[in-house]
N, C-alpha and C. Protein backbone atom coordinates (compact mmCIF):
# COMPACT_ATOMS: atom_id res chain seq x y z
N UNK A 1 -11.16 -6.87 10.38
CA UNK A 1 -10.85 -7.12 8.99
C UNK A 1 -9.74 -6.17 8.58
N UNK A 2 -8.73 -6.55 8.68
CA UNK A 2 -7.32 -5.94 8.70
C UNK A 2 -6.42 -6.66 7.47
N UNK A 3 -5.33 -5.87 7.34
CA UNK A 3 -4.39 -6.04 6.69
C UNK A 3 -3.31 -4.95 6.43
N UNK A 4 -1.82 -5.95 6.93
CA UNK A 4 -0.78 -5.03 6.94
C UNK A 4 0.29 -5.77 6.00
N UNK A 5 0.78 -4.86 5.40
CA UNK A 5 2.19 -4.77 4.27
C UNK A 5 3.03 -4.14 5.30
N UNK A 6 4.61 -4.73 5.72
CA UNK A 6 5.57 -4.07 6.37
C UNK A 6 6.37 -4.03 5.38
N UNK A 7 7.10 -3.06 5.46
CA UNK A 7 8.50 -3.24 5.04
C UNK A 7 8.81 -2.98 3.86
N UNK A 8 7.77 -2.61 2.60
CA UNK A 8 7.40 -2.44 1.22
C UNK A 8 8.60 -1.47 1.06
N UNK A 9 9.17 -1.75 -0.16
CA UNK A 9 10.48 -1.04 -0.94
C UNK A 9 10.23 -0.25 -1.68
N UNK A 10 9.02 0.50 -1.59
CA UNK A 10 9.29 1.90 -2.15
C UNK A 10 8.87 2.70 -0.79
N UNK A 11 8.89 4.22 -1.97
CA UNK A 11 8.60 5.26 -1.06
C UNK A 11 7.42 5.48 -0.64
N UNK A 12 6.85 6.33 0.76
CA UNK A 12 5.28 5.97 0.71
C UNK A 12 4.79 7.29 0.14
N UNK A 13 5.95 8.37 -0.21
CA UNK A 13 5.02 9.50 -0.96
C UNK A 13 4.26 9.03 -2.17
N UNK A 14 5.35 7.96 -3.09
CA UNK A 14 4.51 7.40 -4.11
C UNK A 14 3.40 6.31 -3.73
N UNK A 15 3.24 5.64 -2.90
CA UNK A 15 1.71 5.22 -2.39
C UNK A 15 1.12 5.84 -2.11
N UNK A 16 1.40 6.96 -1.44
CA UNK A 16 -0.06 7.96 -1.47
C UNK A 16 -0.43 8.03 -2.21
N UNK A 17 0.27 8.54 -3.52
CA UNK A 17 -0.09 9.26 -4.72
C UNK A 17 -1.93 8.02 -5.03
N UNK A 18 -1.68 6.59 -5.01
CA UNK A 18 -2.41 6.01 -5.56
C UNK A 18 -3.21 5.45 -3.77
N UNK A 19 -3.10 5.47 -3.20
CA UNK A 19 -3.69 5.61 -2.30
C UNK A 19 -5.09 6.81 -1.85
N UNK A 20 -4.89 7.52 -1.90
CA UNK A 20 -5.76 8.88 -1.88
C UNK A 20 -6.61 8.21 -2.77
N UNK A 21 -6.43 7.63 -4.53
CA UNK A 21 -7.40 7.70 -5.13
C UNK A 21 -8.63 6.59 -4.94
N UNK A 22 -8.40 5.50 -3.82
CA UNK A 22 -9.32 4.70 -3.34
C UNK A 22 -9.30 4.14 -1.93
N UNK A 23 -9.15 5.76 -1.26
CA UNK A 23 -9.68 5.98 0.17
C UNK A 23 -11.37 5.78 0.06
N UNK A 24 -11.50 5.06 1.14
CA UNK A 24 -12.97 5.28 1.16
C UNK A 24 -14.33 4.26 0.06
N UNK A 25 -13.67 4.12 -0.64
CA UNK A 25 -14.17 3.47 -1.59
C UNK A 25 -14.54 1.96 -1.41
N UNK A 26 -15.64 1.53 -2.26
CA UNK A 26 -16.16 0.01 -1.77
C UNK A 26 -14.89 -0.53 -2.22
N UNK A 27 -15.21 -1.99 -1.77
CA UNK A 27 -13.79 -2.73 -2.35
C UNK A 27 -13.85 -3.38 -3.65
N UNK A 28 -15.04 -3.44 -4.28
CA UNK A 28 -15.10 -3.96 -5.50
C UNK A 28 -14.73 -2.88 -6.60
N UNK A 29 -14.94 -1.54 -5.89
CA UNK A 29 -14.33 -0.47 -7.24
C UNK A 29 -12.75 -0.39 -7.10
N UNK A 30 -12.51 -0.48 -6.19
CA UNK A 30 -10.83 -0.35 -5.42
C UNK A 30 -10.06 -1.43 -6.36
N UNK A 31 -10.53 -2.76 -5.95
CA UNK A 31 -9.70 -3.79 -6.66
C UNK A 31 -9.88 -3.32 -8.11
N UNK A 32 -11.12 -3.15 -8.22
CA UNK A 32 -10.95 -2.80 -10.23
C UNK A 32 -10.31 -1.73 -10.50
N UNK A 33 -10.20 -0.85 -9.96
CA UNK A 33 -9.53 0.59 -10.29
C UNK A 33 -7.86 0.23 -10.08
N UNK A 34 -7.69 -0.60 -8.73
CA UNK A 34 -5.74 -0.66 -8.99
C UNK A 34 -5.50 -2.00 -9.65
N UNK A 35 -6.14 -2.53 -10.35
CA UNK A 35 -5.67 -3.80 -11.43
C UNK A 35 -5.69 -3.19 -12.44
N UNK A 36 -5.96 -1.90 -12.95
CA UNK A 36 -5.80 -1.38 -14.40
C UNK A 36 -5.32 0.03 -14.17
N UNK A 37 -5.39 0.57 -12.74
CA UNK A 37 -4.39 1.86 -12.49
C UNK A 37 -2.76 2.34 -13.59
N UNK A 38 -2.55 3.30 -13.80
CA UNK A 38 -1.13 3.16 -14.49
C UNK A 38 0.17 3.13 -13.83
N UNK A 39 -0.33 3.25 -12.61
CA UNK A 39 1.06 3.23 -11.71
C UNK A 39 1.82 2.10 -11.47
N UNK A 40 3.11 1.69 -11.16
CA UNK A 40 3.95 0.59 -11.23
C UNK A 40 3.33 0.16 -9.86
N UNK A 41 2.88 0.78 -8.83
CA UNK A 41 3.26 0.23 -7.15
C UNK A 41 1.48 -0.25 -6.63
N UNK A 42 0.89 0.17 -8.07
CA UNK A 42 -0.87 0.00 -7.52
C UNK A 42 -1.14 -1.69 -7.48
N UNK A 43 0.07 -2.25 -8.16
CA UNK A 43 0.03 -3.92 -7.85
C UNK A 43 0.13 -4.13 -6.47
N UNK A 44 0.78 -3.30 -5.55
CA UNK A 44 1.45 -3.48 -4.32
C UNK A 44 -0.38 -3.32 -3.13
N UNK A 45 -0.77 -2.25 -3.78
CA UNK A 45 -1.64 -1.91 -2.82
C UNK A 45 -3.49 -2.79 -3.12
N UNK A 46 -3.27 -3.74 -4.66
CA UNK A 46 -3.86 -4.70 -4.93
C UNK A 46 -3.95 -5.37 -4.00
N UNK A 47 -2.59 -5.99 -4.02
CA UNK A 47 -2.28 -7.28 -2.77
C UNK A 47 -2.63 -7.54 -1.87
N UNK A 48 -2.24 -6.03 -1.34
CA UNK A 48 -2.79 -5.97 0.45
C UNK A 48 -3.98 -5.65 0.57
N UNK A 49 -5.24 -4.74 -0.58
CA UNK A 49 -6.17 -5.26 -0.48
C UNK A 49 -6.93 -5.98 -0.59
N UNK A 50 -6.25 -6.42 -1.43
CA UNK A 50 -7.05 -8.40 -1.47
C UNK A 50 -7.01 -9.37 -0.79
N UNK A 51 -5.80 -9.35 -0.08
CA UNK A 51 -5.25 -9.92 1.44
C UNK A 51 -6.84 -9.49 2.57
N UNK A 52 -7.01 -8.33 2.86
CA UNK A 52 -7.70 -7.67 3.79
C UNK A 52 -8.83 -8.08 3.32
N UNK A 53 -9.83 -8.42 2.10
CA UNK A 53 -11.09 -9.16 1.65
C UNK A 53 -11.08 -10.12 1.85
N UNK A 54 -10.14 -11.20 1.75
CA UNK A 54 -9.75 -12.42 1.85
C UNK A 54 -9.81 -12.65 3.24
N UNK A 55 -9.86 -11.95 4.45
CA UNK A 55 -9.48 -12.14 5.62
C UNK A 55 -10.68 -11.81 5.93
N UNK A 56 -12.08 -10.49 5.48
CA UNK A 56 -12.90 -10.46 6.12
C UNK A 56 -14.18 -11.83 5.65
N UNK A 57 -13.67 -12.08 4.25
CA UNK A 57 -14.60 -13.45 3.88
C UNK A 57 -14.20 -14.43 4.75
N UNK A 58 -13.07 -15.29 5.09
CA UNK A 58 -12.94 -16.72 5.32
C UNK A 58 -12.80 -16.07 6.55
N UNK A 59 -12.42 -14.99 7.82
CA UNK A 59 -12.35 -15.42 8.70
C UNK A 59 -13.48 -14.60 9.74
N UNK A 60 -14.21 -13.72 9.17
CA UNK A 60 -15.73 -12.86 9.60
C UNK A 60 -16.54 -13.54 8.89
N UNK A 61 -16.66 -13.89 7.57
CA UNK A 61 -18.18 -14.87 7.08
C UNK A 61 -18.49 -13.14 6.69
N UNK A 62 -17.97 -12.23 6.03
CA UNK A 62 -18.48 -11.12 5.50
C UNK A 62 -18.92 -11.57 3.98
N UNK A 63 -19.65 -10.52 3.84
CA UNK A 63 -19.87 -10.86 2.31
C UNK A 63 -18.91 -9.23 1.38
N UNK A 64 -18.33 -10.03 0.18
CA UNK A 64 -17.55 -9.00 0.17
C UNK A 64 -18.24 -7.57 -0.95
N UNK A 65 -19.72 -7.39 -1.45
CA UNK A 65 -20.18 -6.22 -1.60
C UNK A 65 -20.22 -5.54 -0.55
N UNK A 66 -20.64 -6.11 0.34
CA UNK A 66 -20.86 -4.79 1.21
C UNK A 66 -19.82 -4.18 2.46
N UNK A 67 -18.48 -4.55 2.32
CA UNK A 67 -17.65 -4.11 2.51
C UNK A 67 -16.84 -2.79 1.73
N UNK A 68 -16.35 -2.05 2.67
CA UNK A 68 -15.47 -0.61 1.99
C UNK A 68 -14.37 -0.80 2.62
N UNK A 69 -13.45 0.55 2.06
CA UNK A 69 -12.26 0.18 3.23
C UNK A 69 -12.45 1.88 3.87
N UNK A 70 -12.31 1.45 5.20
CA UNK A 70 -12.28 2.31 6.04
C UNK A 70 -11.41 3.26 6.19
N UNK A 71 -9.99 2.67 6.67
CA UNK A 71 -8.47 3.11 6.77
C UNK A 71 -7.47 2.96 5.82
N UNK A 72 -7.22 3.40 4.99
CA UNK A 72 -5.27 3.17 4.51
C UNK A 72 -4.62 3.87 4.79
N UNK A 73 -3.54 3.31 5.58
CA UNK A 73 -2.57 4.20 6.08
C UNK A 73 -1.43 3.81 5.69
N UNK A 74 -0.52 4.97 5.10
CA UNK A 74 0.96 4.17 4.50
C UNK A 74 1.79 5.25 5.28
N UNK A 75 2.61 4.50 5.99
CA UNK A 75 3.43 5.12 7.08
C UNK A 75 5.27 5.05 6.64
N UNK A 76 5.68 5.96 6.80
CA UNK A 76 7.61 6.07 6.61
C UNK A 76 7.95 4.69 7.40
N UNK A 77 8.54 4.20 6.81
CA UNK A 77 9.36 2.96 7.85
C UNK A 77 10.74 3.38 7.60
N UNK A 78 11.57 2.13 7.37
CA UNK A 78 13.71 1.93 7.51
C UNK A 78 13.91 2.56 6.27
N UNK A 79 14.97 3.54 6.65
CA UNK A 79 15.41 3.98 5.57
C UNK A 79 16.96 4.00 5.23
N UNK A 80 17.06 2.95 4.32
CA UNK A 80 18.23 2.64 3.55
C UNK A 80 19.16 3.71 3.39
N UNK A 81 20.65 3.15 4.05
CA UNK A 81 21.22 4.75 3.43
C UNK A 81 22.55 4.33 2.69
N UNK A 82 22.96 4.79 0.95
CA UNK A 82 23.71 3.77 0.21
C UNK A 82 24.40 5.07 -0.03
N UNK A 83 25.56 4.86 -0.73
CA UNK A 83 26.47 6.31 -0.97
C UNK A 83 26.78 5.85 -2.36
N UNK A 84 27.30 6.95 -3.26
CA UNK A 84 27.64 6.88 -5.07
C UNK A 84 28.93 7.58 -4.41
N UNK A 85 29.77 6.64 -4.99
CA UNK A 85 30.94 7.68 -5.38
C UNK A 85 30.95 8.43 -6.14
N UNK A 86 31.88 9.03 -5.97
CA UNK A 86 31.90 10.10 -7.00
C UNK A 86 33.81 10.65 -6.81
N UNK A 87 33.86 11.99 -7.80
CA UNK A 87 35.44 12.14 -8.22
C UNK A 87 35.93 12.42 -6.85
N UNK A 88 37.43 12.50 -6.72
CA UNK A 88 37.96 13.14 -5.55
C UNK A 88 37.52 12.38 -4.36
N UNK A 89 37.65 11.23 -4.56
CA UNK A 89 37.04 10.54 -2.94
C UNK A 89 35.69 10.81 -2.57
N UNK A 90 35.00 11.60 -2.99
CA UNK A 90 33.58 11.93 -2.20
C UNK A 90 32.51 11.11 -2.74
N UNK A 91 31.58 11.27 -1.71
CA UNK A 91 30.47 10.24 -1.87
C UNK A 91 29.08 11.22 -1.90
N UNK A 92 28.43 10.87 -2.59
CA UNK A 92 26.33 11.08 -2.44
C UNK A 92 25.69 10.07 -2.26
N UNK A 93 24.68 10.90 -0.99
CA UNK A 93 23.86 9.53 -0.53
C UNK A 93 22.96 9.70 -0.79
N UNK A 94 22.42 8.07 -1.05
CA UNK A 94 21.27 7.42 -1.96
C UNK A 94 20.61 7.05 -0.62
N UNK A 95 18.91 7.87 -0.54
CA UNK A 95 18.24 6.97 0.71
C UNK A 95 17.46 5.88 -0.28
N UNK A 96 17.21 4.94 0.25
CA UNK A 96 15.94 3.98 -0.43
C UNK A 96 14.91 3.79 0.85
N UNK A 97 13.97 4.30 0.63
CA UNK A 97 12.88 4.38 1.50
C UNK A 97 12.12 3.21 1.32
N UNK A 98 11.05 3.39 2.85
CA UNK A 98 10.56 2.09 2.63
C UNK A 98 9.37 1.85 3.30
N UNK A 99 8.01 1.35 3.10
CA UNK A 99 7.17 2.32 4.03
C UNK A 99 6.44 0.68 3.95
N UNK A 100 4.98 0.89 5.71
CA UNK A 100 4.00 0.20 5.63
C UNK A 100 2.37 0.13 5.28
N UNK A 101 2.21 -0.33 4.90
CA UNK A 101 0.70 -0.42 4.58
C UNK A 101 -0.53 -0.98 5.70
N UNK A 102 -1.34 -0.49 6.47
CA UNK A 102 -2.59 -1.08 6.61
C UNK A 102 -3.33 -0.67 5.98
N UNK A 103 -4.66 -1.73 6.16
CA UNK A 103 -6.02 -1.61 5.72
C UNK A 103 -7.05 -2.36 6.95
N UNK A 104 -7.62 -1.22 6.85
CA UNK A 104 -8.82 -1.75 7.57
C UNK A 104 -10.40 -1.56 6.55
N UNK A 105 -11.07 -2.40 6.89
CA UNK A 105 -12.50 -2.28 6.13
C UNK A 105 -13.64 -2.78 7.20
N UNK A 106 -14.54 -2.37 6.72
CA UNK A 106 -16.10 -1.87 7.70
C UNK A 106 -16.84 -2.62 6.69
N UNK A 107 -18.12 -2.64 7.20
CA UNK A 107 -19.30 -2.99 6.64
C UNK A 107 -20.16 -2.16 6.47
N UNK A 108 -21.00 -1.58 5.41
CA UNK A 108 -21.49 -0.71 5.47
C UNK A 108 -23.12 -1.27 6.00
């Protein structure tokens, strides 16, 4: 009962941030806690856990109380590298980071 996000366009320091706060946790407090979270990216980590419930119902026959999530792991992926000009010919570079998501969940 898996689920992976590649390639997600933000940074994964800011998924941690909302990550950490529903490590471990059943999945019925998880989904309720990042559908009303205040963070912009807790939609992101909705998805993919609802993806990963969705996968242990229709394709394990789990029932989804008694599922948690085991693993989230949000890992550095491609990192974008854009330049600003600036006066005098010179440039500053802009990274845009970009990270992946699994989930794994257990049965308790």
């Amino acid at each position: 009962m898996k689920a992976y996000l590649k390639n997600v366009r933000i940074s994964p320091k800011k998924l941690r941030v909302v990550a950490e706060a529903i490590r471990g946790q059943d999945v019925n407090t998880a989904l309720n806690f990042l559908k009303f979270a205040p963070k912009k990216w807790a939609n992101i980590l909705y998805k993919a856990l609802y993806s990963a419930v969705s996968n242990a119902e229709n394709n394990d026959n789990q029932n989804r109380n008694e599922l948690y999530i085991d693993t989230l792991s949000i890992t550095k992926w491609i990192v974008y590298k854009r330049w600003q000009a600036i006066s005098r010919w010179r440039m500053h570079p802009i990274l845009k980071r970009t990270s992946n998501v699994k989930i794994d969940l257990m049965v308790k």
